[in-house]
C-alpha atoms as a PDB file:
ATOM      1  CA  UNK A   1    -118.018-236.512 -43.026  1.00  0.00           C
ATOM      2  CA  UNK A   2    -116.620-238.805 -45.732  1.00  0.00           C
ATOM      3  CA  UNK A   3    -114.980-238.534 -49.494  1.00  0.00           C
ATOM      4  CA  UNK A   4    -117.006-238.815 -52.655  1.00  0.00           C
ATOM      5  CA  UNK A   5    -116.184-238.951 -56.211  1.00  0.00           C
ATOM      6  CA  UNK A   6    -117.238-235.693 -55.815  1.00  0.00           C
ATOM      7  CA  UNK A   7    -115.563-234.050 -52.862  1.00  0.00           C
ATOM      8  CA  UNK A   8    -116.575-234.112 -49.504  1.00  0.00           C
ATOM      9  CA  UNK A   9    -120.058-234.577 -47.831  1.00  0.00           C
ATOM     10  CA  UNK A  10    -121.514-233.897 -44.669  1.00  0.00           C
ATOM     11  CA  UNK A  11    -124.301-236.328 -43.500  1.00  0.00           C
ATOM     12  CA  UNK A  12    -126.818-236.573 -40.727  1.00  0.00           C
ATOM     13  CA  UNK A  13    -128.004-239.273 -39.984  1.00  0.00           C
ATOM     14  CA  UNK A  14    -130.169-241.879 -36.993  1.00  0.00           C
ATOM     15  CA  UNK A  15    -130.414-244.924 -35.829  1.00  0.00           C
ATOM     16  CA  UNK A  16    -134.078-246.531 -35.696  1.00  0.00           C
ATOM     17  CA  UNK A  17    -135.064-249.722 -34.501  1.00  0.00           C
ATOM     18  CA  UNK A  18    -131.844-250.870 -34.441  1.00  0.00           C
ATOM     19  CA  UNK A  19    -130.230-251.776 -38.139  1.00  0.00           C
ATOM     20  CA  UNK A  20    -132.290-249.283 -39.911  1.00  0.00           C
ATOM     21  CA  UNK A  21    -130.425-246.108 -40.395  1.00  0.00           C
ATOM     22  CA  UNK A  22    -132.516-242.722 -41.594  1.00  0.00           C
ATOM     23  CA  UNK A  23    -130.261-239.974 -43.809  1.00  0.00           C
ATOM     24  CA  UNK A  24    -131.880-236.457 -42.525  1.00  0.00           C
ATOM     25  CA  UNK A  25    -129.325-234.421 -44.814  1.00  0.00           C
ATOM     26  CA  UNK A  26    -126.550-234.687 -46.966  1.00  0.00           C
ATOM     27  CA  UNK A  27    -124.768-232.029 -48.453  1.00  0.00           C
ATOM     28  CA  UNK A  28    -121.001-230.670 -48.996  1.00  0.00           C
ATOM     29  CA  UNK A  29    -118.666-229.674 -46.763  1.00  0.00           C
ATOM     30  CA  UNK A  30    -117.518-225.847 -46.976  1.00  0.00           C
ATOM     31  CA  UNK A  31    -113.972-224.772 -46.770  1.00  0.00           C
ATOM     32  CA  UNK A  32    -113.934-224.487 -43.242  1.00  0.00           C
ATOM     33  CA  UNK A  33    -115.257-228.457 -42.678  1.00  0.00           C
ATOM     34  CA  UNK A  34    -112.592-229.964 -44.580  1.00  0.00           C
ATOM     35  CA  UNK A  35    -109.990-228.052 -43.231  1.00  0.00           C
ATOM     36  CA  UNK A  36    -110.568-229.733 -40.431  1.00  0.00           C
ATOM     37  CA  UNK A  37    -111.888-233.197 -41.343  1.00  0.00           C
ATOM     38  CA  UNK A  38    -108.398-232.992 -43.099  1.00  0.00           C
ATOM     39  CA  UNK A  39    -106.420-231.839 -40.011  1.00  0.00           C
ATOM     40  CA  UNK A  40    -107.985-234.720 -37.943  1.00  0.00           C
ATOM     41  CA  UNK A  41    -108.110-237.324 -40.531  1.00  0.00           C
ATOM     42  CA  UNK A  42    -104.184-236.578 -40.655  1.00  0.00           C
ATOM     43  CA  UNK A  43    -104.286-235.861 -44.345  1.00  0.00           C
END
């Protein structure tokens, strides 16, 4: 999870082949996911 202009997004992503990195999905968080990406970020 991370901060946008926008709010904040959830992203999937992997690895390939080393420095090659594939986005599968990206999308916001809901209420519940920055609750706690806030709690743990120690916002």
């Amino acid at each position: 999870m991370g901060s946008i202009a926008r709010g904040l997004v959830v992203v999937v992503w992997t690895e390939r082949d080393g420095d090659v990195i594939r986005i599968i999905s990206a999308r916001f968080a809901t209420g519940s996911e920055k609750t706690e990406y806030r709690s743990s970020a120690g916002e």
